[in-house]
C-alpha atoms as a PDB file:
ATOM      1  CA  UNK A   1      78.873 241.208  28.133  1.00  0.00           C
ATOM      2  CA  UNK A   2      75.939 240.917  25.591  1.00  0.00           C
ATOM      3  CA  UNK A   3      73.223 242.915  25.387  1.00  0.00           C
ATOM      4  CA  UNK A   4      69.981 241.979  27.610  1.00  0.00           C
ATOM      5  CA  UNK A   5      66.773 243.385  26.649  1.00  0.00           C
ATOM      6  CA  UNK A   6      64.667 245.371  29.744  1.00  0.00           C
ATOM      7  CA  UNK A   7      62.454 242.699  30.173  1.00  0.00           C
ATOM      8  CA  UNK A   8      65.306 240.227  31.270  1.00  0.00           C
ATOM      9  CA  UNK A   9      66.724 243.325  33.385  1.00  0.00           C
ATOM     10  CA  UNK A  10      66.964 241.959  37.264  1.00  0.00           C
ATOM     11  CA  UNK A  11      66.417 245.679  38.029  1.00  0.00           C
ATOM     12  CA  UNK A  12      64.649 247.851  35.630  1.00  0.00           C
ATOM     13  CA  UNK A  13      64.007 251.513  36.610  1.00  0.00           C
ATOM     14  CA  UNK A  14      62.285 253.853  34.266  1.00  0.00           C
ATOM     15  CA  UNK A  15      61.314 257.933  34.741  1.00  0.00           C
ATOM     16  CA  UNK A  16      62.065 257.817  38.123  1.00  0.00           C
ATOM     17  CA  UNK A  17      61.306 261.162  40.028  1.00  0.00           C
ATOM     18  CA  UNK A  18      62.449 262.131  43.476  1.00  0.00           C
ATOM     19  CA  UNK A  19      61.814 265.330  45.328  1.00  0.00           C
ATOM     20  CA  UNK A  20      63.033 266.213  48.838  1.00  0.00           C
ATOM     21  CA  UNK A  21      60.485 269.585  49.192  1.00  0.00           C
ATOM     22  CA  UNK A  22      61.541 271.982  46.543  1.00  0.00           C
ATOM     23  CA  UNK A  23      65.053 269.859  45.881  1.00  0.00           C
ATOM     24  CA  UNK A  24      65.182 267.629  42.703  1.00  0.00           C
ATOM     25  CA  UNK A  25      66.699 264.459  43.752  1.00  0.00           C
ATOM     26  CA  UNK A  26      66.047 262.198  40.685  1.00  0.00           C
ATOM     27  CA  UNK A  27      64.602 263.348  37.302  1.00  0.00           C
ATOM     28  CA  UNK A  28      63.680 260.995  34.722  1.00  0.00           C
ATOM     29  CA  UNK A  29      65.918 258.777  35.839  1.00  0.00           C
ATOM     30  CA  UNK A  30      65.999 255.154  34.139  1.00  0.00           C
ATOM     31  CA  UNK A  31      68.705 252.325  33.759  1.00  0.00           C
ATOM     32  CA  UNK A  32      68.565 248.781  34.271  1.00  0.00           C
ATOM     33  CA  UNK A  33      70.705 245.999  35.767  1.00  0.00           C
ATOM     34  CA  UNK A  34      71.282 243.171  33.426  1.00  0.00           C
ATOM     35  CA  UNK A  35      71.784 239.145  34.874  1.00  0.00           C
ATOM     36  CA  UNK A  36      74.928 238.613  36.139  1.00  0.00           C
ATOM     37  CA  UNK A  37      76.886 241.677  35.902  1.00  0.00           C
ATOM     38  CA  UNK A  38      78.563 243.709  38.311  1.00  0.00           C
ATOM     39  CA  UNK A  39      76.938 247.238  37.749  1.00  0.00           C
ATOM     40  CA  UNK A  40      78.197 250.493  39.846  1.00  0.00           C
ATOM     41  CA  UNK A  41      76.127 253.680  40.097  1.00  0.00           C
ATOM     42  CA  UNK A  42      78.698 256.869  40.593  1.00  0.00           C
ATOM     43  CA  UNK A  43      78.291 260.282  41.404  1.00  0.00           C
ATOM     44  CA  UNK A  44      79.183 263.319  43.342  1.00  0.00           C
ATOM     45  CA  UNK A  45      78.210 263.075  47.386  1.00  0.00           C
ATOM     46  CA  UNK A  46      74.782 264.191  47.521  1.00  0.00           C
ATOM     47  CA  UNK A  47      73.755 263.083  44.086  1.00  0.00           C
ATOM     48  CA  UNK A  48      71.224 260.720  45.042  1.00  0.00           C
ATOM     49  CA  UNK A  49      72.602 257.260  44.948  1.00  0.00           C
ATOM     50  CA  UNK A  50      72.089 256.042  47.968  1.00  0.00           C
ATOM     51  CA  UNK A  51      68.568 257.637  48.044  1.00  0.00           C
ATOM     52  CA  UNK A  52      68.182 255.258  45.017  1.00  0.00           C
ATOM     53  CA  UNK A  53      69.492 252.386  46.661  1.00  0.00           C
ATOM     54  CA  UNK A  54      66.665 252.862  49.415  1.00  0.00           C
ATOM     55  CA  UNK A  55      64.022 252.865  46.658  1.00  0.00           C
ATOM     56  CA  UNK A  56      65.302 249.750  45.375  1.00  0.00           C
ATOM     57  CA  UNK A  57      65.282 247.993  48.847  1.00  0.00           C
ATOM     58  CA  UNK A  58      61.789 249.269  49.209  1.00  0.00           C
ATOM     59  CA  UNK A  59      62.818 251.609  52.122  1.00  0.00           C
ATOM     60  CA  UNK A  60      61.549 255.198  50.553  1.00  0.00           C
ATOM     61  CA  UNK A  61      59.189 255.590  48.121  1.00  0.00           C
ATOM     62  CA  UNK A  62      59.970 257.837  44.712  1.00  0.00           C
ATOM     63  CA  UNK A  63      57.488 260.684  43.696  1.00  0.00           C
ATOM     64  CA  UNK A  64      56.586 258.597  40.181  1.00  0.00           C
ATOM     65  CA  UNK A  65      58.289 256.639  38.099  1.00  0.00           C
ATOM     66  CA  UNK A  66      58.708 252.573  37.837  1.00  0.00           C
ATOM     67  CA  UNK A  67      61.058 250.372  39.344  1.00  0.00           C
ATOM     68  CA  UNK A  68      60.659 246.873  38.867  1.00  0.00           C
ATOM     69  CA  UNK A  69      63.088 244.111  40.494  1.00  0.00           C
ATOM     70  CA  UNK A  70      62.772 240.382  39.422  1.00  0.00           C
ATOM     71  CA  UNK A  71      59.993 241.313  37.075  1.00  0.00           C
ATOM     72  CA  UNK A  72      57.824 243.211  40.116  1.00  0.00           C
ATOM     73  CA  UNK A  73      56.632 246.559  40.437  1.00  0.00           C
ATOM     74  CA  UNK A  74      58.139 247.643  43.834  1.00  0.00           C
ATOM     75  CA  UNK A  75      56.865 251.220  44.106  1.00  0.00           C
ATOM     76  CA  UNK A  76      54.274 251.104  46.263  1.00  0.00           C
ATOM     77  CA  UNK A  77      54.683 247.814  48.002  1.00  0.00           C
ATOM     78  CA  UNK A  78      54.064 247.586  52.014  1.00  0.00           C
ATOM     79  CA  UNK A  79      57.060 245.261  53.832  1.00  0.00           C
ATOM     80  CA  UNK A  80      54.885 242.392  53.581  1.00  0.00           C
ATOM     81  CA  UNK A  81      54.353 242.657  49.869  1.00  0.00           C
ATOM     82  CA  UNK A  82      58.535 243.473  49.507  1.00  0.00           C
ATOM     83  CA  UNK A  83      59.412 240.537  51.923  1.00  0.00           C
ATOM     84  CA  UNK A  84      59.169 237.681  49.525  1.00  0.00           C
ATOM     85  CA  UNK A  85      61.892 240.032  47.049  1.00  0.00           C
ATOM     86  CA  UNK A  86      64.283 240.984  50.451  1.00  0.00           C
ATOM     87  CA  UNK A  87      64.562 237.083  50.733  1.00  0.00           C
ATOM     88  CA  UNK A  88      66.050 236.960  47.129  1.00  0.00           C
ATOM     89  CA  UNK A  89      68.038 239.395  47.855  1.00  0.00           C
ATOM     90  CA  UNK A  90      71.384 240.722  50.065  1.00  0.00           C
ATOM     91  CA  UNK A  91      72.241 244.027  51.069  1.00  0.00           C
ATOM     92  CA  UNK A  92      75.905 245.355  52.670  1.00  0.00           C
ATOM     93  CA  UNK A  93      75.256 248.723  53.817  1.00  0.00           C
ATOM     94  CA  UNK A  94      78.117 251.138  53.987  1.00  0.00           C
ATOM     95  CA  UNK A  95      78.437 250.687  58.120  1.00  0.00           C
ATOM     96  CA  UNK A  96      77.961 247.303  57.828  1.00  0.00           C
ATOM     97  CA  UNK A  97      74.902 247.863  59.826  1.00  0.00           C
ATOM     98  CA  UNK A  98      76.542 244.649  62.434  1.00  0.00           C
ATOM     99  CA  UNK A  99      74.704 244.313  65.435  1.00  0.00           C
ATOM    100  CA  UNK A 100      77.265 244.674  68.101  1.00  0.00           C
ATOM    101  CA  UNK A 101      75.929 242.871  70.678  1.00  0.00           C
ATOM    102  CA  UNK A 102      76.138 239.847  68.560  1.00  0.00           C
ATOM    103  CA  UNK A 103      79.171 237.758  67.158  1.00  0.00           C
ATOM    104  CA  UNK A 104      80.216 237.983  63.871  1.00  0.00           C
ATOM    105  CA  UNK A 105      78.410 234.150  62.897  1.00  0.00           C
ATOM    106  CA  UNK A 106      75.745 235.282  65.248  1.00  0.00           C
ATOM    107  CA  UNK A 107      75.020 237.990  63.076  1.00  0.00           C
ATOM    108  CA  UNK A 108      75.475 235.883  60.134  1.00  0.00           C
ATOM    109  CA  UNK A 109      72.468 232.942  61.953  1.00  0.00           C
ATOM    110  CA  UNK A 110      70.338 236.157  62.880  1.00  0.00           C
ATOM    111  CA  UNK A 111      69.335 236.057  59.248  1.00  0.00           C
ATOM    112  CA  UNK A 112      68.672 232.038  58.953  1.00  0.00           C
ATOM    113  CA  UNK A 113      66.711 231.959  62.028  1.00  0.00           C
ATOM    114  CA  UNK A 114      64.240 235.078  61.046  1.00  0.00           C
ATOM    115  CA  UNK A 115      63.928 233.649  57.508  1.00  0.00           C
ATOM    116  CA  UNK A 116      64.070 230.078  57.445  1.00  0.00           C
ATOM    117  CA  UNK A 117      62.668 226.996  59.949  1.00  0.00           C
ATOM    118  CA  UNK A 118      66.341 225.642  60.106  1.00  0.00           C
ATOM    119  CA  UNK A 119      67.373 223.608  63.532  1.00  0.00           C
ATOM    120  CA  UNK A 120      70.693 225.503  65.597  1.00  0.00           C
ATOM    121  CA  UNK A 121      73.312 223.228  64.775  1.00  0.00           C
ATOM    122  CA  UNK A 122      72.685 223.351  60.781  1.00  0.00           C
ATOM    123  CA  UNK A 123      72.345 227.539  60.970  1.00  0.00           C
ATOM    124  CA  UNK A 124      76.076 227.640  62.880  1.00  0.00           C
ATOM    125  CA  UNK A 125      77.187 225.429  59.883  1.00  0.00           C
ATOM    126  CA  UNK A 126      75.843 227.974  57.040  1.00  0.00           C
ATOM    127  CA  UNK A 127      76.713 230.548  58.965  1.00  0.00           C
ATOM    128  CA  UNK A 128      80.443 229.316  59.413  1.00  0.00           C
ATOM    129  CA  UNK A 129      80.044 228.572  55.592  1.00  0.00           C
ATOM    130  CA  UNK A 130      79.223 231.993  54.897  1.00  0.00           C
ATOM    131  CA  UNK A 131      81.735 233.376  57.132  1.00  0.00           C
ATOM    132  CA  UNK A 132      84.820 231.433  54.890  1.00  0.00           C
ATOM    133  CA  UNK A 133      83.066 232.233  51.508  1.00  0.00           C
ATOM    134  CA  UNK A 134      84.024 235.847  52.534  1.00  0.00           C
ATOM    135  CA  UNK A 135      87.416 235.031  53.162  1.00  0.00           C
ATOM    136  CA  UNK A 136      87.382 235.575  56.845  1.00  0.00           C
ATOM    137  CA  UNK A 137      89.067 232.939  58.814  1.00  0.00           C
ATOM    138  CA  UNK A 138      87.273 230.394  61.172  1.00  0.00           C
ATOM    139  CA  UNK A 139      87.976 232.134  64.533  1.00  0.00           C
ATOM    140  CA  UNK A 140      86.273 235.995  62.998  1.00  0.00           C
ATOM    141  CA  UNK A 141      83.099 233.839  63.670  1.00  0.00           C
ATOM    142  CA  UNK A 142      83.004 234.141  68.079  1.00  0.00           C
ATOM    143  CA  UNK A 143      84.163 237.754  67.607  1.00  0.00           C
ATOM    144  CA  UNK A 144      82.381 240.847  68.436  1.00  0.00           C
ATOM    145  CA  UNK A 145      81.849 243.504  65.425  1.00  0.00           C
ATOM    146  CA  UNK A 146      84.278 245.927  67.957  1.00  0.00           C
ATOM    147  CA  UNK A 147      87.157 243.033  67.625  1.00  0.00           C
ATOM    148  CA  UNK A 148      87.716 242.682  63.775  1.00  0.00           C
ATOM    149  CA  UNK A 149      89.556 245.343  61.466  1.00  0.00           C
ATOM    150  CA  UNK A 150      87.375 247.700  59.590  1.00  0.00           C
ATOM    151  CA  UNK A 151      88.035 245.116  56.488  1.00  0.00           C
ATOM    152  CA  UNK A 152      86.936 242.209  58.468  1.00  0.00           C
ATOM    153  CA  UNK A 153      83.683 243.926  59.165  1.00  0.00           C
ATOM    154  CA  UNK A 154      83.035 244.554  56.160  1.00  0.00           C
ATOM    155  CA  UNK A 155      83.406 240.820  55.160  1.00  0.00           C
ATOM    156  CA  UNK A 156      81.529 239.955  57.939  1.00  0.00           C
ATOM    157  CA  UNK A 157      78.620 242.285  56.649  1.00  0.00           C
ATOM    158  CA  UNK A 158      79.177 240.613  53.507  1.00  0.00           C
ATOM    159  CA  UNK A 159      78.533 237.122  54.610  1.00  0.00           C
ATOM    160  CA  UNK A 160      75.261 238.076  56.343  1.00  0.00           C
ATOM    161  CA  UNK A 161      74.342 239.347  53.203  1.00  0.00           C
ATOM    162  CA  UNK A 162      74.940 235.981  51.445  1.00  0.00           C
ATOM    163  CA  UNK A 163      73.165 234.143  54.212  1.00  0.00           C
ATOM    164  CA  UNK A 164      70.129 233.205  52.074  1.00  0.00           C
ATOM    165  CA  UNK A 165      71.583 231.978  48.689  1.00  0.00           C
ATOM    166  CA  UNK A 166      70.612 235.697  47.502  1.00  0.00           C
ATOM    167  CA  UNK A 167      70.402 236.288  43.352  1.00  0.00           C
ATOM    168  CA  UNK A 168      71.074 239.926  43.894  1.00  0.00           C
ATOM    169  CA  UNK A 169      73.707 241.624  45.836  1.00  0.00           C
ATOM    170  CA  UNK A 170      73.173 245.362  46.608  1.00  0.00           C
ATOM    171  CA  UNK A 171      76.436 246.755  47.975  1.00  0.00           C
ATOM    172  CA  UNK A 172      76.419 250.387  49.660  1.00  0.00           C
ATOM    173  CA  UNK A 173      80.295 251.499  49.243  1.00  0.00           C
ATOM    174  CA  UNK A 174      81.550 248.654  49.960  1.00  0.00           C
ATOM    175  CA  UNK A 175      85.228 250.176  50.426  1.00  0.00           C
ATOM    176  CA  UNK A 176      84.431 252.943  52.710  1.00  0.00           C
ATOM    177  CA  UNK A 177      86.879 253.971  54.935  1.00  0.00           C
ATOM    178  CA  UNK A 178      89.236 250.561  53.839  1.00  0.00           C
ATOM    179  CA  UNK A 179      93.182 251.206  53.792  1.00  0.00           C
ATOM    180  CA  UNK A 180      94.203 250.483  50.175  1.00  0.00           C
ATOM    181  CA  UNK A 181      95.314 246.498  50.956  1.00  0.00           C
ATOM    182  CA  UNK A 182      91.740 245.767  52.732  1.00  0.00           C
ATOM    183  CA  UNK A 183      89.958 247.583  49.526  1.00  0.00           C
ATOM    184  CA  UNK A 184      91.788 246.047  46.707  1.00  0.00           C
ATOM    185  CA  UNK A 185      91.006 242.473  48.945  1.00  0.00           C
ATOM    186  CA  UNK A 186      87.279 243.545  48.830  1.00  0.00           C
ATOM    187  CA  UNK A 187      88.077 244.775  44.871  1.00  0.00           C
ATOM    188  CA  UNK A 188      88.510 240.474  44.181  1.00  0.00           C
ATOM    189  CA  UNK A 189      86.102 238.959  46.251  1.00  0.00           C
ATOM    190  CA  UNK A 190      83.706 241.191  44.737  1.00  0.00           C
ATOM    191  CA  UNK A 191      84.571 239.336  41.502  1.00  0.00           C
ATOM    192  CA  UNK A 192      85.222 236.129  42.952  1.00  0.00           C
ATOM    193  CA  UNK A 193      81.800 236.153  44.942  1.00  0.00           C
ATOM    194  CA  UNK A 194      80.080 236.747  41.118  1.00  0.00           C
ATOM    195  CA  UNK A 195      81.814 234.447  39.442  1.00  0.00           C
ATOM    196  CA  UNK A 196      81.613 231.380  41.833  1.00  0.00           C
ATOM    197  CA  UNK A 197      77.800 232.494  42.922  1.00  0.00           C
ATOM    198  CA  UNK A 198      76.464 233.721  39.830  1.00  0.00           C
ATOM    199  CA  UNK A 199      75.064 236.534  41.359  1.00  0.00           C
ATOM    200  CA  UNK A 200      74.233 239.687  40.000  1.00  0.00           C
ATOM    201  CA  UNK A 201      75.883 242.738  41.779  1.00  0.00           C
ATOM    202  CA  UNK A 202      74.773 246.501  41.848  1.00  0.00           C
ATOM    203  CA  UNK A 203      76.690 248.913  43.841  1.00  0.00           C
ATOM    204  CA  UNK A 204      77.271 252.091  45.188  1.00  0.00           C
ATOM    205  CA  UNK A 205      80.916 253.848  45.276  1.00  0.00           C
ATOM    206  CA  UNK A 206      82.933 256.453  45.271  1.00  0.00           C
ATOM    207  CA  UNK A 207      86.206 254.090  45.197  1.00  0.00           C
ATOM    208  CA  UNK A 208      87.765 254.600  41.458  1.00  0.00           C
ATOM    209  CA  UNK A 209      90.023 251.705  41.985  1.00  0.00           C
ATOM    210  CA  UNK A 210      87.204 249.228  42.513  1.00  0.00           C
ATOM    211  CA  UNK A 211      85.436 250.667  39.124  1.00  0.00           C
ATOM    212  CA  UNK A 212      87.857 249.838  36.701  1.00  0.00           C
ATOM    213  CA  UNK A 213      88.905 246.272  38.464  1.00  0.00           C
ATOM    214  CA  UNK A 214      85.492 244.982  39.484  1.00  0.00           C
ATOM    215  CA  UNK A 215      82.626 246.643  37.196  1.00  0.00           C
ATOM    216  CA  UNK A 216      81.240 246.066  33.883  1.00  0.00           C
ATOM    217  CA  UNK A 217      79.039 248.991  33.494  1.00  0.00           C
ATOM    218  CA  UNK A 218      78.681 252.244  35.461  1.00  0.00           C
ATOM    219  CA  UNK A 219      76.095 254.762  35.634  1.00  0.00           C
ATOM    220  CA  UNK A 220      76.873 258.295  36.476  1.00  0.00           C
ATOM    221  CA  UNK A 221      74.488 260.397  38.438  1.00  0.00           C
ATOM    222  CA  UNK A 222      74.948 263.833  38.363  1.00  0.00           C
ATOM    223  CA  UNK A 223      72.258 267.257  38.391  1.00  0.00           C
ATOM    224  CA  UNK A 224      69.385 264.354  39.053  1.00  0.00           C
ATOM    225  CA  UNK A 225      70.297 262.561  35.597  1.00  0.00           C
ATOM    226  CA  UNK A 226      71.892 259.782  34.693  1.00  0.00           C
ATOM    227  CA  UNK A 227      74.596 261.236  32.618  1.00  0.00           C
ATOM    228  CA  UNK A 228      75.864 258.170  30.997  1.00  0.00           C
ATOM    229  CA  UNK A 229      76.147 254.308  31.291  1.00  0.00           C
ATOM    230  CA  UNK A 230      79.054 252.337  29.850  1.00  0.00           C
ATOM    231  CA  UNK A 231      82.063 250.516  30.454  1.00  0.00           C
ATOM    232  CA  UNK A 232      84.810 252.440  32.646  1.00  0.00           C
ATOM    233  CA  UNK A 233      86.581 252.492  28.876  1.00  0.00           C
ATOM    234  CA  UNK A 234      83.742 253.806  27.627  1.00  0.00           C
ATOM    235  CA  UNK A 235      82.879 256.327  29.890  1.00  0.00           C
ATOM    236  CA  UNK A 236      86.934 257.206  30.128  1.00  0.00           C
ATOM    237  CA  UNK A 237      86.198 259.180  27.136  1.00  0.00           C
ATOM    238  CA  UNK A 238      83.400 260.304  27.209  1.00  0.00           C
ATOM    239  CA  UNK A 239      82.741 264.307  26.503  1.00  0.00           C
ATOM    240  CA  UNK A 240      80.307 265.191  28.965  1.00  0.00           C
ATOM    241  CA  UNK A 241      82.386 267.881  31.039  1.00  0.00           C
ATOM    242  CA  UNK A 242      80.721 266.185  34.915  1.00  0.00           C
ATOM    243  CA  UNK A 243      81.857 262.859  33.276  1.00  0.00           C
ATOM    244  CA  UNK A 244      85.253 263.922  32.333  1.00  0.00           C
ATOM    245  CA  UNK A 245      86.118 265.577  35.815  1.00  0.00           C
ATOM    246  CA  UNK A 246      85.190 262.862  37.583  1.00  0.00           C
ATOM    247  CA  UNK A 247      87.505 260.647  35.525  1.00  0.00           C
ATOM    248  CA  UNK A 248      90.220 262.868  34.619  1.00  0.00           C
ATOM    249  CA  UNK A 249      90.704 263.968  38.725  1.00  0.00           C
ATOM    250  CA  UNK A 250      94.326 263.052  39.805  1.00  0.00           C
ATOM    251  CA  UNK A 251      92.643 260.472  41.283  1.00  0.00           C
ATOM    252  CA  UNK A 252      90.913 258.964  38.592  1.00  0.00           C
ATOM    253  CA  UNK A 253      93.654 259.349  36.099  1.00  0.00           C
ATOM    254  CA  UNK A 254      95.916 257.197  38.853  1.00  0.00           C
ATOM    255  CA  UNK A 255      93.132 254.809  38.938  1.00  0.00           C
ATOM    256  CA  UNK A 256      92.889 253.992  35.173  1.00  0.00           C
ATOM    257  CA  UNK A 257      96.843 254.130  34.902  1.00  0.00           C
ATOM    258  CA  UNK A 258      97.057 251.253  38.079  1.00  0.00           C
ATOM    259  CA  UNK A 259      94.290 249.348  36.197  1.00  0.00           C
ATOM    260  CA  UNK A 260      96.124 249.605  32.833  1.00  0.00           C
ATOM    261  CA  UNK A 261      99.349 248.594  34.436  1.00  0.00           C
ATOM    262  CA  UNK A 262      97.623 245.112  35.324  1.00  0.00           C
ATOM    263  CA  UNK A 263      96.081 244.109  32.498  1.00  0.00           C
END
């Protein structure tokens, strides 16, 4: 994918600093997210990327440091300043954050009816819309959260994100706790969803497999730093020794070698 300059980034963070007391979350951290690429921020648990993820979403503030999404400063902002943004964009948080007294296209409306002045009858039909855009099939939409496969709640979390036309698509492990069949399903419609939507995607994983089949660049968190930021390929060989055991693991080495295998 070509080069985008900052200025164009959708998300452009720069000397970022987060401390929890005396722990050093994030130190100088900077990277941006470029139009229309699907970018994944790694790391070891406790690294600080979903911390990061909150600061983008305006739900914690940093210590100092810029992040700016769409063009706007967002440290600092109150919820009414950041609501204009959270309408451009969707979030898919690792629980799926469903609301289980609500049906799956119920949850999907909730979203339409807070946002928009749409009648009933035309929020079930986006909301149905949504619903098959995910790849869930039209009778997911009556159920209960509590009634769908841990894969189907996860594409109903999906859907709700997509319920306003978002530009951005923040996704918070998005294969969490997924048998291999329901992540590599989540692995294409991650794609799919970009390609067909032009939407730009950041996300959040641990998953390997999703890396080298979904994302075009990857940053790597690690001791508060981002310790580099390249194609899996890229970063594959890179010499930094975090870098390198977090790619060389058995279970990165099986990841690459599946990857390679369908190419």
């Amino acid at each position: 994918m070509a080069s985008v300059q900052p200025a164009d980034a959708v998300i452009d963070i720069r000397g970022l600093n987060t401390r929890f007391g005396a722990t050093v979350v994030h130190d100088n951290v900077s990277l941006a997210v470029h139009p229309g690429e699907i970018f994944s921020l790694v790391g070891a648990s406790g690294c600080g990327k979903s911390t990061l993820l909150r600061e983008i979403l305006v739900l914690q503030r940093p210590q100092s440091g810029s992040i700016r999404v769409f063009g706007r400063e967002v440290v600092g902002m109150n919820d009414e300043e950041a609501l204009p943004l959270r309408r451009r964009w969707g979030v898919m948080f690792e629980r799926g954050a469903l609301f289980s007294s609500l049906t799956v296209k119920e949850n999907v409306g909730m979203v339409l009816r807070e946002h928009t002045p749409l009648g009933a009858d035309l929020i079930d039909e986006i909301a149905a819309i949504k619903i098959a855009l995910t790849g869930l099939p039209p009778d997911a939409g009556p159920k209960y959260p509590s009634e769908l496969s841990g894969g189907m709640r996860k594409r109903a979390a999906l859907a709700r994100a997509l319920a306003l036309d978002p530009e951005l698509l923040l996704l918070d492990e998005p294969t969490a706790g997924l048998d291999p069949l329901s992540a590599s399903g989540i692995d294409e419609l991650v794609h799919q969803l970009r390609d067909a939507l032009g939407l730009t995607i950041m996300m959040v994983t641990h998953d390997l497999d999703l890396l080298w089949r979904a994302a075009d660049r990857v940053a790597v968190l690690g001791d508060g730093h981002i310790l580099g930021i390249g194609s899996m390929n890229e970063l594959s060989e890179s010499a930094d020794p975090i870098i390198r055991e977090y790619f060389y693991g058995p279970r990165g080495r099986a990841a690459r070698e599946q990857a390679w295998k369908k190419k």
